[in-house]
C-alpha atoms as a PDB file:
ATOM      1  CA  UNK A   1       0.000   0.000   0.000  1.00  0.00           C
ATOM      2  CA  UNK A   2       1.194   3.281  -1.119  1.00  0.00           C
ATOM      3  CA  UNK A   3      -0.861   6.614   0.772  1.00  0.00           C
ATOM      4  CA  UNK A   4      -0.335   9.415  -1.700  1.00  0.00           C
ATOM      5  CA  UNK A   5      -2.801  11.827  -0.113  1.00  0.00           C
ATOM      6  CA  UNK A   6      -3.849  12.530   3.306  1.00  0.00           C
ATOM      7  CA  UNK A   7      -7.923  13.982   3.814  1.00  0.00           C
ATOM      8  CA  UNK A   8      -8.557  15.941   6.942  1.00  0.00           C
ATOM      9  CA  UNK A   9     -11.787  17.069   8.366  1.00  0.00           C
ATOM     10  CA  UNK A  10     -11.708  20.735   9.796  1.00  0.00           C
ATOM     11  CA  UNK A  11     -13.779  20.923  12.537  1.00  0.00           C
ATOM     12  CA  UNK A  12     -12.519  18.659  15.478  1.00  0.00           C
ATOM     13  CA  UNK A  13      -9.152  18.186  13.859  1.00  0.00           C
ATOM     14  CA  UNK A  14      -8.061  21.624  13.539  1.00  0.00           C
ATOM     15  CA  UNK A  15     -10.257  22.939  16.301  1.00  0.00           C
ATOM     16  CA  UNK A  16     -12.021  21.976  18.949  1.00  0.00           C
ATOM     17  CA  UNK A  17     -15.193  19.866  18.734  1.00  0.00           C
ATOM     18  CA  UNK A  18     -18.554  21.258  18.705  1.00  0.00           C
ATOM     19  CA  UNK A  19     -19.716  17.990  20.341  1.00  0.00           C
ATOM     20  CA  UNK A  20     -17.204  19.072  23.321  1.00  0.00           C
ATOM     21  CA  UNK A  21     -19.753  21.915  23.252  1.00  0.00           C
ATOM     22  CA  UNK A  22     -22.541  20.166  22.796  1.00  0.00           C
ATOM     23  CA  UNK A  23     -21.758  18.000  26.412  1.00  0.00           C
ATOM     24  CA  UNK A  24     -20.999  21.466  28.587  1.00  0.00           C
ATOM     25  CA  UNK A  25     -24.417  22.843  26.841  1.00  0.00           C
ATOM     26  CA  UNK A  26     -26.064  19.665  27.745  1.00  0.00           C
ATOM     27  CA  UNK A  27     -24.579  19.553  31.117  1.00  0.00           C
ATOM     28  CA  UNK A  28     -25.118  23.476  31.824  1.00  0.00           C
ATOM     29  CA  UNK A  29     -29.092  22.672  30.986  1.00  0.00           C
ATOM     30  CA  UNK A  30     -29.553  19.278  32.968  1.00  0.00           C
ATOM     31  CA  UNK A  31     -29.406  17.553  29.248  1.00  0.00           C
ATOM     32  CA  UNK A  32     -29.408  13.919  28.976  1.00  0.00           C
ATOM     33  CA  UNK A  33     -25.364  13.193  28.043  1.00  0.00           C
ATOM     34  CA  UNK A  34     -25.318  13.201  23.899  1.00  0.00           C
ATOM     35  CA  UNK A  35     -28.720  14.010  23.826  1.00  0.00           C
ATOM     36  CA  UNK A  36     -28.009  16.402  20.909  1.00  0.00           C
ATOM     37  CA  UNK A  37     -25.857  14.197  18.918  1.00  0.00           C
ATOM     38  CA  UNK A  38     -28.415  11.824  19.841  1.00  0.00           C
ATOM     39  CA  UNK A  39     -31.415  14.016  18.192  1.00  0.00           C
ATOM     40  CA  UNK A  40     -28.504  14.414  14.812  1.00  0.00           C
ATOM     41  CA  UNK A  41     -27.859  10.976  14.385  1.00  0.00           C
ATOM     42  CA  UNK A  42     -31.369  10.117  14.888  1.00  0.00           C
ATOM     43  CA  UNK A  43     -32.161  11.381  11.437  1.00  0.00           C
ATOM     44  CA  UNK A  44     -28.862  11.151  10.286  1.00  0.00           C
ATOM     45  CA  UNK A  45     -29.436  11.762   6.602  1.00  0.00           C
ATOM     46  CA  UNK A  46     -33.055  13.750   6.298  1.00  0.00           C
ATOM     47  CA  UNK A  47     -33.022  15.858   9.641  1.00  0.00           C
ATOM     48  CA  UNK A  48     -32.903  19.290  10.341  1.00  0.00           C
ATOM     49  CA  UNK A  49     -28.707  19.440  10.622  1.00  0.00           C
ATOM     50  CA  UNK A  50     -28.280  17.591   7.699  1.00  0.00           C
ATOM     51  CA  UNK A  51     -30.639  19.508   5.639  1.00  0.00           C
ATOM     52  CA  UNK A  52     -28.632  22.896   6.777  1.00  0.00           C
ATOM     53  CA  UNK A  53     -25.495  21.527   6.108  1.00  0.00           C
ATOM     54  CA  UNK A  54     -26.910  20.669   2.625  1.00  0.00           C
ATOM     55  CA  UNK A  55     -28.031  24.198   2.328  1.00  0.00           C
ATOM     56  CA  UNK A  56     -31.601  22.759   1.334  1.00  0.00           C
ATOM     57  CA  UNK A  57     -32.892  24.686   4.332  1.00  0.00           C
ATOM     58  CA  UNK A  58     -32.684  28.361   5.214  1.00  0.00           C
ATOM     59  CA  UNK A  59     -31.573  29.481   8.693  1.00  0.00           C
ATOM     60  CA  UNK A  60     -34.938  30.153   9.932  1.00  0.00           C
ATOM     61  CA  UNK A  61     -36.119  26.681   8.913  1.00  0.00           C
ATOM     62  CA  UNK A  62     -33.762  25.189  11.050  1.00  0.00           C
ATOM     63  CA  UNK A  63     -34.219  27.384  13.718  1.00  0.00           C
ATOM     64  CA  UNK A  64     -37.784  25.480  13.951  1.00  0.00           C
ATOM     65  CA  UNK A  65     -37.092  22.149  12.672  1.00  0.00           C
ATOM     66  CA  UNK A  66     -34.242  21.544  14.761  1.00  0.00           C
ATOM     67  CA  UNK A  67     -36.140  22.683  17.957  1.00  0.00           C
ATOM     68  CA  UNK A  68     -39.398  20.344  16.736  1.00  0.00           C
ATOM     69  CA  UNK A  69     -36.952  17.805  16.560  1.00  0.00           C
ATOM     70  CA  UNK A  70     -35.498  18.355  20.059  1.00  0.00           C
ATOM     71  CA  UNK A  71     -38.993  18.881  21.532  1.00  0.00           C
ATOM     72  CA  UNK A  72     -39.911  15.639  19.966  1.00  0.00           C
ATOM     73  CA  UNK A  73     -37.280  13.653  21.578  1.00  0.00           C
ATOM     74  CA  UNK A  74     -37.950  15.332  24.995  1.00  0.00           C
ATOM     75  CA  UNK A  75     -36.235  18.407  25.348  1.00  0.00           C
ATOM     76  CA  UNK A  76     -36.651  21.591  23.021  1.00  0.00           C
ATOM     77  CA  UNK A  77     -33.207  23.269  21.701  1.00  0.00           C
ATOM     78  CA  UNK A  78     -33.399  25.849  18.965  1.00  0.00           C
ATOM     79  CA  UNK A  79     -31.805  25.844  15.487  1.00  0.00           C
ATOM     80  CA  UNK A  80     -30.117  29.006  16.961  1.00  0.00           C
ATOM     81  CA  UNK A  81     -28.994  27.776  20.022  1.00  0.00           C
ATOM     82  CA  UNK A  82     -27.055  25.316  18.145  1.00  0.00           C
ATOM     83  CA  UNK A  83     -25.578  27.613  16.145  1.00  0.00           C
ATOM     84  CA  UNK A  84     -24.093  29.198  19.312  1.00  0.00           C
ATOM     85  CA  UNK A  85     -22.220  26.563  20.095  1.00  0.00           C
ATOM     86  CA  UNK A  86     -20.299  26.338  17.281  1.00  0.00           C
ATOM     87  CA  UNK A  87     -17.585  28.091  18.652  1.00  0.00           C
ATOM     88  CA  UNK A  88     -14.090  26.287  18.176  1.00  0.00           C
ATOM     89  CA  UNK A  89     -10.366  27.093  18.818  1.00  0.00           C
ATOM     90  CA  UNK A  90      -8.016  26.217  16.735  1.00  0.00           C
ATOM     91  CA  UNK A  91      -5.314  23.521  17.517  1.00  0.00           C
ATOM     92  CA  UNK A  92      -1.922  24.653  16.390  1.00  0.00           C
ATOM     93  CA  UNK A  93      -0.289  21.342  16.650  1.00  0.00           C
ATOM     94  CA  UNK A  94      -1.945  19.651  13.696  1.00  0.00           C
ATOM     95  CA  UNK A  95      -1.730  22.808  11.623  1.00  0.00           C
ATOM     96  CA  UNK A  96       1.830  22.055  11.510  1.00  0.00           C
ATOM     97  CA  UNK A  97       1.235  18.193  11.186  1.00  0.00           C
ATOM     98  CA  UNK A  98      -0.779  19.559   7.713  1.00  0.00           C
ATOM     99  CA  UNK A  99       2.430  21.712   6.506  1.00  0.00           C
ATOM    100  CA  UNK A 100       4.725  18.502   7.016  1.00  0.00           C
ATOM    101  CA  UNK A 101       2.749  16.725   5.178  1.00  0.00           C
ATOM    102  CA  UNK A 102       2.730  18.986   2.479  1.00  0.00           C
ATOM    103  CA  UNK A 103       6.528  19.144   2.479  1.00  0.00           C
ATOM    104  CA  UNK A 104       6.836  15.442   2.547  1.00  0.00           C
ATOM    105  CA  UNK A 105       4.983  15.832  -0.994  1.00  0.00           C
ATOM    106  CA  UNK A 106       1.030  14.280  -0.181  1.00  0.00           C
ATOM    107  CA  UNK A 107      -1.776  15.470  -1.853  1.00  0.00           C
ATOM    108  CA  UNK A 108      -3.891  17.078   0.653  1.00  0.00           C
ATOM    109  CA  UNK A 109      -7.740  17.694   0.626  1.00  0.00           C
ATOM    110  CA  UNK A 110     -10.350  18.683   3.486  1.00  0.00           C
ATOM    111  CA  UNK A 111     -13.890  17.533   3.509  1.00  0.00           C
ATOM    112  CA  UNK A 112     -15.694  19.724   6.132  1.00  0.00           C
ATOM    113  CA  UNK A 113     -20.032  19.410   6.856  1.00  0.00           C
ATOM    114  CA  UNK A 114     -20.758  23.221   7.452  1.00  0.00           C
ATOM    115  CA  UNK A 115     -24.027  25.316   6.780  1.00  0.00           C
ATOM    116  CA  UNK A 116     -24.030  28.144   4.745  1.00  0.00           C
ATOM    117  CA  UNK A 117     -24.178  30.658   7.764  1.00  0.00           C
ATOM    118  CA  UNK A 118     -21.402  29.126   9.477  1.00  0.00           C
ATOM    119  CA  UNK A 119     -18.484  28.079   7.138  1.00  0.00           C
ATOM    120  CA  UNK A 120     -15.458  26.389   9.048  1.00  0.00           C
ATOM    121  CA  UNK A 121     -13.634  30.056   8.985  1.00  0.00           C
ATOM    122  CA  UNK A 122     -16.765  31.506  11.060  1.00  0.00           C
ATOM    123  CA  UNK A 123     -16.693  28.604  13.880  1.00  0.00           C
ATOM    124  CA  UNK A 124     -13.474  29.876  15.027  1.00  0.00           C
ATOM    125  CA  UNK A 125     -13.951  31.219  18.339  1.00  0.00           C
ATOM    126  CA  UNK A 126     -11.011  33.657  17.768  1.00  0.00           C
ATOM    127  CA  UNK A 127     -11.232  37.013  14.881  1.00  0.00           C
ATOM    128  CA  UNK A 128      -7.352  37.518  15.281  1.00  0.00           C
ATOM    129  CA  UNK A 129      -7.430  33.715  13.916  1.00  0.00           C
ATOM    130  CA  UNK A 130      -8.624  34.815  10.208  1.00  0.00           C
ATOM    131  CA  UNK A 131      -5.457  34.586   8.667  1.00  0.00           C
ATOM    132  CA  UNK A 132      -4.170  31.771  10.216  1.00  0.00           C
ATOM    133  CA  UNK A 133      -7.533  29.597   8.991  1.00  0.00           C
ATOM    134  CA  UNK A 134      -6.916  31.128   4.935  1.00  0.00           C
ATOM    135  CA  UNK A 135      -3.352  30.224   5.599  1.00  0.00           C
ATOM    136  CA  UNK A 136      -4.395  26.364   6.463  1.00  0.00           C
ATOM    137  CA  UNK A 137      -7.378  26.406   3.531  1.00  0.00           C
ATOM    138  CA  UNK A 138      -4.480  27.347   1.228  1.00  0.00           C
ATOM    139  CA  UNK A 139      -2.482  24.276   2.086  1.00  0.00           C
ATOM    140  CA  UNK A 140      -5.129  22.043   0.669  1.00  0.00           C
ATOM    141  CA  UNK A 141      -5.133  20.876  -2.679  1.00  0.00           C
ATOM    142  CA  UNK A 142      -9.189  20.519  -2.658  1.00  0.00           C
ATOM    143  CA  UNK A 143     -11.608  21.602  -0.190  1.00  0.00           C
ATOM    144  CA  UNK A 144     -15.142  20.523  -0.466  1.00  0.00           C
ATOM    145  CA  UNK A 145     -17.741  21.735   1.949  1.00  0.00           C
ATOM    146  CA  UNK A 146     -21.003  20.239   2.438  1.00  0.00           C
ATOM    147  CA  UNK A 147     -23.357  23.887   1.839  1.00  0.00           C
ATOM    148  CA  UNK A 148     -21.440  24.213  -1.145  1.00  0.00           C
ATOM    149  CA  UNK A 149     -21.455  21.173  -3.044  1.00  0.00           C
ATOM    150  CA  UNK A 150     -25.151  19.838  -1.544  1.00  0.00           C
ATOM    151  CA  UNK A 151     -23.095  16.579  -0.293  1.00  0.00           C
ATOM    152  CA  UNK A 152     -21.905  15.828   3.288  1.00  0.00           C
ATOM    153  CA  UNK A 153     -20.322  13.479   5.474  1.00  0.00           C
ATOM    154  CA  UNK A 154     -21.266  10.295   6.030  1.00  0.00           C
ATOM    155  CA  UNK A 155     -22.787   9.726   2.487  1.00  0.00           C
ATOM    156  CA  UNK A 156     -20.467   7.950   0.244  1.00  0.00           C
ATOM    157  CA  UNK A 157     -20.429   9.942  -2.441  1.00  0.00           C
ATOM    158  CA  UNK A 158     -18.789  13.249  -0.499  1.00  0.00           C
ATOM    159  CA  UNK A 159     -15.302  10.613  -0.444  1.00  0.00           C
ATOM    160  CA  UNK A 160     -15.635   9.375  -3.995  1.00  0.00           C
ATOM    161  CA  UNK A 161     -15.469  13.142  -5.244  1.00  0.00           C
ATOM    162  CA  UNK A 162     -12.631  13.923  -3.375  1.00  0.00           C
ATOM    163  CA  UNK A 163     -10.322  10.902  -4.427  1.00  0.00           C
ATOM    164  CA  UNK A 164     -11.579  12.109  -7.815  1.00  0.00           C
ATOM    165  CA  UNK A 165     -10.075  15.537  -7.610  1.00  0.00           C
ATOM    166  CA  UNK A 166      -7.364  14.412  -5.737  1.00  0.00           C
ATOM    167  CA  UNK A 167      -6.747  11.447  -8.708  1.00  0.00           C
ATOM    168  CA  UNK A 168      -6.533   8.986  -6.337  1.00  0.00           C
ATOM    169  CA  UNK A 169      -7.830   5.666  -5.030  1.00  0.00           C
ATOM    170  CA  UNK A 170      -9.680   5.661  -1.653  1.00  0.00           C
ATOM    171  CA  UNK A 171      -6.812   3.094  -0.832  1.00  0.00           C
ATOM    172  CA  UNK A 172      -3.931   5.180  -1.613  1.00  0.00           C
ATOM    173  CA  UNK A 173      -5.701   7.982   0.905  1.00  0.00           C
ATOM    174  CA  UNK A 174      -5.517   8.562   4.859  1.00  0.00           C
ATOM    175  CA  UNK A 175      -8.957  10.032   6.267  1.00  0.00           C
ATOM    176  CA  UNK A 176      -8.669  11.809   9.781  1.00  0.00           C
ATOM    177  CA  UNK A 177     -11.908  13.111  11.628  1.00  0.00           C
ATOM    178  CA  UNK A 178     -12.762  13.018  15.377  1.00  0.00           C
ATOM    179  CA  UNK A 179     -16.603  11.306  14.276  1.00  0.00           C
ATOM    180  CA  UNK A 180     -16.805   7.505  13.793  1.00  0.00           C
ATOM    181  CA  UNK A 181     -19.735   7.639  11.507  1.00  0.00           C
ATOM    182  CA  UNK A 182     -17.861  10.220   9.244  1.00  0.00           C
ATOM    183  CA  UNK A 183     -14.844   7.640   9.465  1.00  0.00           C
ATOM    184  CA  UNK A 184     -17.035   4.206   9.016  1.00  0.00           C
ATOM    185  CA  UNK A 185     -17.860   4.878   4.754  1.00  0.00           C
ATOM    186  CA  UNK A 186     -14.109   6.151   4.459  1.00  0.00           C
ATOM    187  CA  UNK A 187     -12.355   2.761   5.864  1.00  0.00           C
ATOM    188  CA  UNK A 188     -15.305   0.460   3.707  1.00  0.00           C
ATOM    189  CA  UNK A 189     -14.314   2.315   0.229  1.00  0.00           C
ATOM    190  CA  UNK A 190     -10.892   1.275   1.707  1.00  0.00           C
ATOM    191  CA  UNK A 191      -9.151   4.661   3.241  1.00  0.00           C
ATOM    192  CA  UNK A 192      -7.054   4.309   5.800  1.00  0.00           C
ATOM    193  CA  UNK A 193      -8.676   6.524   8.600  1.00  0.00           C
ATOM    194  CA  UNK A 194      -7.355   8.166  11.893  1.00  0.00           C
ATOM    195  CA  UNK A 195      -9.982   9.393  14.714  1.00  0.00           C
ATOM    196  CA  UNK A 196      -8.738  12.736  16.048  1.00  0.00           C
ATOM    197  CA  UNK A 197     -10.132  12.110  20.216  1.00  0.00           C
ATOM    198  CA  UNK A 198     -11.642  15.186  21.975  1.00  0.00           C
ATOM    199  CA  UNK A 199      -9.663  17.345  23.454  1.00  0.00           C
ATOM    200  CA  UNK A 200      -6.538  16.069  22.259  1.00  0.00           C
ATOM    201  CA  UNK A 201      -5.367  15.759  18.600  1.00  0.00           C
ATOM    202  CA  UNK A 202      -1.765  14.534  19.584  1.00  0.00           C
ATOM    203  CA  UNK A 203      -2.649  11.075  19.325  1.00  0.00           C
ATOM    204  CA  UNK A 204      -3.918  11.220  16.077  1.00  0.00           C
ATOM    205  CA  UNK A 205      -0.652  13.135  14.757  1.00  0.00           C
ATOM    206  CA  UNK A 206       1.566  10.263  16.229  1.00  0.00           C
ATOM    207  CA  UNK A 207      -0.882   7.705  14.082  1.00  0.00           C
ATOM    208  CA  UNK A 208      -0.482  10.003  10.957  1.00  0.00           C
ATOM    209  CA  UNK A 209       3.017  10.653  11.373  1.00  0.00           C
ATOM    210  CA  UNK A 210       3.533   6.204  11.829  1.00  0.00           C
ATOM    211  CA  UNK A 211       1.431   5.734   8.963  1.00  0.00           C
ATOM    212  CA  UNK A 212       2.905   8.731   6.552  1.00  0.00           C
ATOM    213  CA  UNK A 213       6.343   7.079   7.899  1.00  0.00           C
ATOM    214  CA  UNK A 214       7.437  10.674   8.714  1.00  0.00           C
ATOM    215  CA  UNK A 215       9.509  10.582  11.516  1.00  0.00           C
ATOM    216  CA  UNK A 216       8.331  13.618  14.439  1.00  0.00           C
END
């Protein structure tokens, strides 16, 4: 096996997760534990967040569906208060992890699910940070984001597009993103894929840098 190009997610590998934000919010409001990601992954194709991130909704439709949704399962959350908590910092560490792997000569692409209010440059917490996040978009060889190309992560096809502007196999690709169900379709076309854990993306540098066979 030969990797020639390493995939990234942004949000979770080069920031912070918004499920880390979704447990304090949660835990703040006497939530259920993952009752949010619960409500997402519920109707993980055809809900409310998936529909945003599609940009087949408007921001005021998911303001409501999201909170029917919520109410539904138990506990009402707006559409908006989501939104809040899509505040991330950015972790410095694997933004230098990206530019070795640029200078070690990989192909490089980033497959983010964001909504077309709140692109990955508008989740960081951080407005001194601008620069720094057009700096790491501009190490990427492709960038696909879900409200742009009416595709997200998990579905299958999201992958297949980038290997094809990449021009590579899925097999000659690492995938790295901190949600199983975004990795799961990646490693079954045959990706190699990293989970980045909350809270701390050293571990999945070390298992990029052993794989990539690029010494730290």
């Amino acid at each position: 096996m030969t990797i020639k190009a390493v995939i990234f997610d942004f949000g979770g590998v080069f920031t912070t997760s918004p499920v880390e934000n979704f447990a304090a919010y949660e835990k703040e409001n006497g939530l259920p534990d993952r009752f949010i990601g619960g409500v997402i992954k519920a109707r993980l194709h055809y809900g409310a967040f998936a529909q945003f991130e599609r940009a087949e909704i408007s921001r005021e439709e998911f303001d409501r569906a999201f909170a029917e949704e919520t109410r539904a399962a138990g506990h009402e959350v707006a559409g908006s208060t989501l939104l809040s908590m899509l505040t991330l910092d950015l972790y410095p560490e694997m933004i230098a992890a990206l530019r070795r792997v640029k200078e070690r000569g990989f192909k490089t692409g980033c497959i983010t699910n964001n909504m077309p209010t709140h692109d990955s440059a508008a989740m960081v917490a951080d407005p001194n940070a601008m620069d720094t996040v057009a700096e790491v978009f501009a190490l990427f060889d492709h960038v696909i984001e879900s409200s742009k190309a009416g595709v997200r992560k998990p579905e299958p096809k999201i992958y297949e597009m980038m290997c094809n502007a990449l021009g590579v196999r899925p097999d000659e690709c690492v995938f790295i993103d901190d949600l199983g169900v975004n990795l799961k379709p990646a490693r079954a076309m045959g990706m190699t894929t990293i989970k980045a854990p909350y809270g701390d993306v050293i571990p999945a540098i070390d298992a990029l840098y052993e794989t990539l066979s690029i010494a730290d």
